[in-house]
Protein backbone atom coordinates (compact mmCIF):
# COMPACT_ATOMS: atom_id res chain seq x y z
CA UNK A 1 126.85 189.62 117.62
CA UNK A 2 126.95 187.23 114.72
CA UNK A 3 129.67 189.56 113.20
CA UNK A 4 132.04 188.90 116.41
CA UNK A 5 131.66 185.33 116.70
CA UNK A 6 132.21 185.09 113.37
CA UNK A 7 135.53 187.14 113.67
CA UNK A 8 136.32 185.55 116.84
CA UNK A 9 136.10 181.95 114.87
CA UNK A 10 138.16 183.11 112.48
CA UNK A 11 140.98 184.27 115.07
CA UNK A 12 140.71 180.81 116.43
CA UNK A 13 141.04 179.32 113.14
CA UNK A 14 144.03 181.30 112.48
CA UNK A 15 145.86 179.93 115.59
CA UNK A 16 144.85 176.52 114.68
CA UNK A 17 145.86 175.86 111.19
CA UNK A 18 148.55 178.49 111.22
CA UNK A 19 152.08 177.51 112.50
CA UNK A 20 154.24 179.85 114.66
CA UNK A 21 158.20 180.17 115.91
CA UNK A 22 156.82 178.80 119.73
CA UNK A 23 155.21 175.72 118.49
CA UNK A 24 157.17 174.69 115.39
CA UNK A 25 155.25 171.79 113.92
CA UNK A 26 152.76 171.33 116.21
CA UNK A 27 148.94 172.93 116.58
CA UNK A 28 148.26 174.94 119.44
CA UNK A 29 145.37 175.24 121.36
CA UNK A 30 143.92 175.77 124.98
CA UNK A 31 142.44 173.68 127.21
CA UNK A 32 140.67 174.94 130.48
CA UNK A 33 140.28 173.09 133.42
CA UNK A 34 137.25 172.59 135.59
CA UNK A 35 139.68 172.74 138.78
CA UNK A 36 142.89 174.27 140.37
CA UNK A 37 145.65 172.02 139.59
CA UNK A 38 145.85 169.03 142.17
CA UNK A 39 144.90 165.24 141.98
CA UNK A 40 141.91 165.53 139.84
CA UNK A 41 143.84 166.55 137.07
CA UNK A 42 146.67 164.44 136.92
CA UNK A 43 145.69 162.92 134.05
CA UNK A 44 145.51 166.54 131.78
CA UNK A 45 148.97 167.37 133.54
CA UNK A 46 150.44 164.11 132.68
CA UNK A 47 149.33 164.21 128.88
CA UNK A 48 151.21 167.13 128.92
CA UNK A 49 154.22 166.69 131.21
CA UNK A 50 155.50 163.35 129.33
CA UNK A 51 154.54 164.26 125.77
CA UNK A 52 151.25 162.91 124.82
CA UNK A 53 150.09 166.44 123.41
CA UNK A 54 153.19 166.96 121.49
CA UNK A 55 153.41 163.24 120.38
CA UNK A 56 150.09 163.71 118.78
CA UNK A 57 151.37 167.07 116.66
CA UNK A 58 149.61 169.56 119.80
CA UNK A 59 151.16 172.05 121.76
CA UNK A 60 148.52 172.30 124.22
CA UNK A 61 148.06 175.03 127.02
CA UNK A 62 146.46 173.83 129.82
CA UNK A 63 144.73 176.21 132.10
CA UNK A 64 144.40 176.09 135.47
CA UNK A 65 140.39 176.04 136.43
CA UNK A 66 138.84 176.85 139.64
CA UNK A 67 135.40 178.58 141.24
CA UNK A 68 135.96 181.88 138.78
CA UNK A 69 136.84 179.77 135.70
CA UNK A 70 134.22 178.53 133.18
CA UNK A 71 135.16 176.53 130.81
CA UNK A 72 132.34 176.26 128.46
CA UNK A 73 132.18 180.39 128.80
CA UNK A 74 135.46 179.78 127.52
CA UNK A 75 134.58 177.62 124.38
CA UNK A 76 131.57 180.20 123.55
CA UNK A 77 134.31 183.15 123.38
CA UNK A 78 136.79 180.94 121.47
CA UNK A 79 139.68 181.77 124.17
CA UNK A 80 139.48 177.76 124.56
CA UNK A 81 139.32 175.04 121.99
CA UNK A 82 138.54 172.24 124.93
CA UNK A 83 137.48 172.41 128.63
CA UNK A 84 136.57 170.03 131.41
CA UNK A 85 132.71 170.89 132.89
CA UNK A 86 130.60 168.27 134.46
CA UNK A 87 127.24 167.10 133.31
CA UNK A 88 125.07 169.40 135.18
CA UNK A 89 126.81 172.72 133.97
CA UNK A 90 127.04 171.18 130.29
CA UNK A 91 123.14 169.86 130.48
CA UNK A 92 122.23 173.70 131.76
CA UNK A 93 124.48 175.31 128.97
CA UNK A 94 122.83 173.27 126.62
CA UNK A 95 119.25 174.09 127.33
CA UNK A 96 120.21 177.73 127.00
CA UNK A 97 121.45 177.34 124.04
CA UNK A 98 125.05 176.71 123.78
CA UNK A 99 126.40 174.73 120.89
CA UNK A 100 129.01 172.16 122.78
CA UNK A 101 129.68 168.66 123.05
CA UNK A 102 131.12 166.14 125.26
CA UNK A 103 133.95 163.96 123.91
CA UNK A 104 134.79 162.14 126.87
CA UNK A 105 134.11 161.63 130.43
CA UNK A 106 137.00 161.56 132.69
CA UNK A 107 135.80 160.16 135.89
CA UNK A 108 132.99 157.05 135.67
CA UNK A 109 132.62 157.79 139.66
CA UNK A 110 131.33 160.84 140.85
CA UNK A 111 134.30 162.19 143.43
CA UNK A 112 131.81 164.26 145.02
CA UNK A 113 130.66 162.19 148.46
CA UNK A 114 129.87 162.97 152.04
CA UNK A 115 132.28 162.19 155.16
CA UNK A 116 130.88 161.08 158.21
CA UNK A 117 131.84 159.75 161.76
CA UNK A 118 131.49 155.69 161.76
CA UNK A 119 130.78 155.98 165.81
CA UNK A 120 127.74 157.81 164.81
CA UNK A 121 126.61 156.95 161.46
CA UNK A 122 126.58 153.40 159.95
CA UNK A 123 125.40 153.96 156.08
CA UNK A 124 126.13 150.98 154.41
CA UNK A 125 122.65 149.73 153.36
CA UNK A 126 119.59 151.59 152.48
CA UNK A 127 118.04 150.34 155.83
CA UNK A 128 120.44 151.86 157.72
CA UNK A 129 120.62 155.19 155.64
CA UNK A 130 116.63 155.41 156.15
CA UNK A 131 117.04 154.35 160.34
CA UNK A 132 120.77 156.87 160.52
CA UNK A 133 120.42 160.01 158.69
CA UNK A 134 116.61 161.29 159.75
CA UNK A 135 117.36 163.97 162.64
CA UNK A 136 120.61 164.20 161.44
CA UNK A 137 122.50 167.77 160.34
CA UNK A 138 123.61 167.34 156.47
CA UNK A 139 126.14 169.66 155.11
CA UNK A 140 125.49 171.08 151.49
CA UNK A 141 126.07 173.53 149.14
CA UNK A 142 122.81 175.52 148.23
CA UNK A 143 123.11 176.07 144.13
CA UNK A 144 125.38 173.51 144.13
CA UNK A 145 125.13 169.77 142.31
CA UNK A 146 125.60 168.43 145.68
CA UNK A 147 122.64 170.28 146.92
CA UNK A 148 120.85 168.51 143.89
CA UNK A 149 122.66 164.85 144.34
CA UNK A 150 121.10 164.79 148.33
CA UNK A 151 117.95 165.86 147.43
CA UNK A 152 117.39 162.99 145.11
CA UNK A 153 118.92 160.58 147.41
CA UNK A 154 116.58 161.61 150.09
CA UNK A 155 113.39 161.04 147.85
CA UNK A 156 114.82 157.94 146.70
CA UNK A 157 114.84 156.47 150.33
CA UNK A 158 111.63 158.07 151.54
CA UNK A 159 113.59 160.29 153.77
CA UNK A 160 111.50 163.92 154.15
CA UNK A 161 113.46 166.75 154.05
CA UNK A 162 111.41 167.82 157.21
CA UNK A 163 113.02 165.33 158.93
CA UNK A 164 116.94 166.30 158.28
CA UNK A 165 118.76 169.72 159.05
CA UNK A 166 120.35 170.97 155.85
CA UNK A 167 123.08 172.75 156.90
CA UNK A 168 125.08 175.92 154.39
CA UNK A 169 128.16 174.59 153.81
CA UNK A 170 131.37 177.05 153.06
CA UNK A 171 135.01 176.29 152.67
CA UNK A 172 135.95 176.11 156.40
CA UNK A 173 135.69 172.62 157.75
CA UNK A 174 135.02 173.95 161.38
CA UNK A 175 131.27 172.27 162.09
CA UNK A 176 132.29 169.05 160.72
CA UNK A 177 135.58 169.06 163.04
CA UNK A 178 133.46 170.53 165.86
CA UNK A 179 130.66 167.65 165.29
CA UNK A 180 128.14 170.52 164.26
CA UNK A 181 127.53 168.66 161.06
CA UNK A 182 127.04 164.64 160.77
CA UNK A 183 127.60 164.50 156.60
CA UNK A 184 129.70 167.20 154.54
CA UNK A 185 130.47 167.43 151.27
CA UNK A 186 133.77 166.51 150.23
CA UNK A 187 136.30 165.44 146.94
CA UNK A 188 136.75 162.38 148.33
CA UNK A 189 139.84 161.85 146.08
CA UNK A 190 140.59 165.67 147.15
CA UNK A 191 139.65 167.12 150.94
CA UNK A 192 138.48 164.24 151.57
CA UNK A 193 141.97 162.44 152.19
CA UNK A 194 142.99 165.88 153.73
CA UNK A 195 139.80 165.34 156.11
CA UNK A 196 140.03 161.71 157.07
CA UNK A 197 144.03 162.12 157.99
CA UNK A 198 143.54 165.10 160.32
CA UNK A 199 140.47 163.20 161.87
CA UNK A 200 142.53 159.87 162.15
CA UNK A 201 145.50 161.32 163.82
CA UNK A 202 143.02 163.01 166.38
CA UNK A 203 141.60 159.17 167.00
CA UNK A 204 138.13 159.40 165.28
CA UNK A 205 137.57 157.19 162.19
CA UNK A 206 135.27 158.30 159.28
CA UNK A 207 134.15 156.68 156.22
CA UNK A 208 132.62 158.22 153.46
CA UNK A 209 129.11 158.08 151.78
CA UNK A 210 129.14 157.22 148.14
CA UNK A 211 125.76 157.93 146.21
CA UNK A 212 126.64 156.41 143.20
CA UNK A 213 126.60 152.61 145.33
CA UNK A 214 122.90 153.29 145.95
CA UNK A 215 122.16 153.84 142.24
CA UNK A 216 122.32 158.11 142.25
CA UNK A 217 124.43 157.87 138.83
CA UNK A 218 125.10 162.41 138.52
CA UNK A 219 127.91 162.46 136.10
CA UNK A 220 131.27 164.57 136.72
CA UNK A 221 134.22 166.23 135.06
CA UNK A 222 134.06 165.69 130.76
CA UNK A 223 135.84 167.08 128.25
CA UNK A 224 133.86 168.97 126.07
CA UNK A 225 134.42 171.66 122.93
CA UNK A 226 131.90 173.47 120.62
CA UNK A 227 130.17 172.35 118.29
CA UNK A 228 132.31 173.61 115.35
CA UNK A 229 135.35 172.18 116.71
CA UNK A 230 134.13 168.84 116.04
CA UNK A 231 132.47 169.26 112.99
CA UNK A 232 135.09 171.32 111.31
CA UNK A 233 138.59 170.42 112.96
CA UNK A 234 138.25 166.83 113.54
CA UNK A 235 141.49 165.69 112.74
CA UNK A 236 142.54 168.01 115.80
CA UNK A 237 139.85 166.81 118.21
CA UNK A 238 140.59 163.11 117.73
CA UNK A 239 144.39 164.04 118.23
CA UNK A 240 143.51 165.79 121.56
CA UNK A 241 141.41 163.19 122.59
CA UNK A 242 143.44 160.43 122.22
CA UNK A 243 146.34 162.26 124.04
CA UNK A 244 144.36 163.40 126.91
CA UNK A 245 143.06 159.47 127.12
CA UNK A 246 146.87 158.40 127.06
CA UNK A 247 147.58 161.12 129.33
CA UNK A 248 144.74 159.38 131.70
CA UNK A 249 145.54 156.16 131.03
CA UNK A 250 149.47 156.52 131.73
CA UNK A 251 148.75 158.59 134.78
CA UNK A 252 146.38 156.31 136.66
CA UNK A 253 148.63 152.87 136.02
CA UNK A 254 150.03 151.74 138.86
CA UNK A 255 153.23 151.31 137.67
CA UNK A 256 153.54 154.74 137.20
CA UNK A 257 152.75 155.80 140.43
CA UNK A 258 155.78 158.10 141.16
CA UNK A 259 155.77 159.35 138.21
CA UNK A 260 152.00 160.38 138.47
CA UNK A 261 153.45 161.70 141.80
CA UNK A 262 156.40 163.81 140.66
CA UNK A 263 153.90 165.75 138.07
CA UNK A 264 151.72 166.40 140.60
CA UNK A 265 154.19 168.03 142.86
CA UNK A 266 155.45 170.37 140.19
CA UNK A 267 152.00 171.92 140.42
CA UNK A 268 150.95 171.24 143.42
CA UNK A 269 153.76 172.05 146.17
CA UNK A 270 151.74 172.65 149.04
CA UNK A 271 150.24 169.03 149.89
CA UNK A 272 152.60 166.78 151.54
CA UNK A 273 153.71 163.97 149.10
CA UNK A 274 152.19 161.19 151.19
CA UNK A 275 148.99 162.88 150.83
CA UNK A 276 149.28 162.82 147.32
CA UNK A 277 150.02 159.48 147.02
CA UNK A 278 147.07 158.72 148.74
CA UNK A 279 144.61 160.90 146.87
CA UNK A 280 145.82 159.69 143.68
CA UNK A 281 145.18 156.03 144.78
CA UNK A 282 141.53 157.19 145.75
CA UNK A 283 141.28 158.73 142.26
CA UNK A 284 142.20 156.04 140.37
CA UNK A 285 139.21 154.06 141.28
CA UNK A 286 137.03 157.04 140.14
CA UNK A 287 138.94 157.25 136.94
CA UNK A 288 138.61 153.62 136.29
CA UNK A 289 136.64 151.51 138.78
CA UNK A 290 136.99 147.82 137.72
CA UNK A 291 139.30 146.42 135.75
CA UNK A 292 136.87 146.29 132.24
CA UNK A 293 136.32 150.04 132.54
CA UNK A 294 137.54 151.91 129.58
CA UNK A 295 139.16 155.13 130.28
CA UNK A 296 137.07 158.23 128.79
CA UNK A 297 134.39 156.29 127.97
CA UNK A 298 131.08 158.15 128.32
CA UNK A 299 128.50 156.57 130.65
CA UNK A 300 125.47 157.75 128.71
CA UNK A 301 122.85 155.90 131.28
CA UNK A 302 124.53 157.82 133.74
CA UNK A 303 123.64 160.98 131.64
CA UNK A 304 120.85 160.24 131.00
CA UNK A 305 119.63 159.52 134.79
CA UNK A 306 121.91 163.12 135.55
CA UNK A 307 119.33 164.58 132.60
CA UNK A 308 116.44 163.09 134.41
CA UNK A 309 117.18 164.29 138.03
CA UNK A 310 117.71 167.94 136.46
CA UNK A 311 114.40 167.41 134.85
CA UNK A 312 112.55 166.22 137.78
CA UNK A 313 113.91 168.62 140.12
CA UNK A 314 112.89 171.55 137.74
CA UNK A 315 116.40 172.58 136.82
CA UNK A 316 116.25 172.67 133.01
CA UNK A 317 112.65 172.80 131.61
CA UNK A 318 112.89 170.11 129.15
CA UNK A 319 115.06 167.45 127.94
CA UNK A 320 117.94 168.55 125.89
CA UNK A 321 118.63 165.54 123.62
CA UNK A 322 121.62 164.16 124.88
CA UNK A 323 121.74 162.02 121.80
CA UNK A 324 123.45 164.91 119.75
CA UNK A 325 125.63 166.09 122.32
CA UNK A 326 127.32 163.05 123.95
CA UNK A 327 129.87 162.31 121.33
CA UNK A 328 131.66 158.28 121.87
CA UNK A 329 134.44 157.37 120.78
């Protein structure tokens, strides 16, 4: 096994310092996505749409993610140089064993939030999410990091599980439309917009339920590559950094809205424009809440509290010392 890796390396290598008739000047290397190409993205598309990557000497592919894609799978087989994974999938590759680390962290909100009814929920203050949600039906994803994100909110308002109806979520929306289900999971930069327009043309207004207001920090999409990378090729991880960061940066700015727009639509042909437009306004305040966040920056309380809810709720067996894998720039 040692053999392989150490052949695969060298393959990678190859690609990286070598030059070839496709790329001309510029270093090529791949970058996986967490998901399919849509709003959550645009950054990564952006970067490489209006020539951050090649500005910056790269020629980088960027592959489309998705629920059969894993990125840091990806890095360990060297058929990737960088990925996107969020905390929870890095934190468990890292207690097995798996020599990554994050560079940056691309959204500083967590997208993933609940939808609910407002003429039957109100959840705007701890008060009312202890008095509103007990005997309610909450949607989740069992194995998922949502499943772990509402189990530490319910703890952390005294709220017994006893008392709720956890309800197996899947990728038809039915028993939320049908009222089955009072809080499901949603991208609220994503299906969520999708969601709340359907609902809102039928008359019903929703809001949605955002745990990282009531202090449940779990840390999403990062960029991340091996260990090696960044130890041995640094010139070329600083490079891709700072172009995905432009990328980001560019993307998110208001006044290049349309622009932001137009990429999008290349890729992503099935969602009406407007909806677009909307969903990339809701990401932009994940990507950079207030006007003092710093794009990419890497929230390392919020790891650490991520680290701390994995450790609590017996998901990794010890901590994994997030000093020597969150990497700031």
């Amino acid at each position: 096994m040692k053999h392989i890796k150490t052949i695969v390396w060298g393959v990678v290598w190859l690609i990286l310092l070598g030059r070839t008739g496709d790329c001309g000047d510029l270093t090529l290397v791949a970058y996986r996505l967490k998901w399919l190409y849509n709003t959550s993205v645009v950054g990564d598309l952006y970067a490489d749409v209006h020539g951050a990557f090649a500005r910056n000497g790269l020629k980088v592919m960027v592959k489309e993610g998705g629920p059969e894609r894993d990125a840091i799978k990806e890095l360990e087989l060297g058929h990737a140089q960088f990925g996107v994974a969020s905390a929870d999938q890095v934190i468990r590759a890292v207690a097995k064993g798996s020599p990554i680390v994050v560079i940056a962290q691309l959204f500083q909100v967590n997208p993933l939030q609940w939808v609910y009814r407002t003429d039957k929920l109100t959840l705007g203050s701890p008060a009312a999410i202890r008095s509103f949600v007990r005997g309610k039906t909450l949607g989740l994803t069992f194995g998922g990091n949502d499943e772990t994100i509402m189990r530490t909110l319910l703890a952390k308002f005294g709220i017994s599980e006893a008392s709720v109806d956890l309800y197996s979520v899947r990728y038809d929306y039915t028993p939320f439309y049908e009222g089955k289900v009072d809080l499901w999971p949603v991208y609220v930069n994503a299906q969520g917009i999708i969601i709340q327009d359907k609902l809102e043309k039928a008359g019903e207004r929703v809001s949605f339920f955002n745990p990282d207001a009531f202090g449940v920090k779990f840390v999403a999409n990062s960029v991340v590559t091996s260990q090696k990378m960044f130890s041995e090729l640094p010139d070329i991880v600083n490079k891709f950094r700072k172009a995905l960061i432009e990328g980001w940066r560019d993307a998110v700015a208001p006044i290049n809205n349309e622009k932001a727009v137009s990429v999008l639509r290349q890729f992503d042909k099935d969602t009406p424009v407007e909806i677009i437009r909307r969903q990339l306004a809701a990401t932009r305040g994940l990507i950079k809440p207030g006007p003092e966040s710093i794009i990419g920056s890497i929230d390392i309380p919020a790891w650490k509290q991520t680290e701390q809810i994995m450790l609590d709720q017996k998901l990794i067996s010890g901590p994994v010392h997030l000093d020597k894998i969150l990497k700031p720039f």
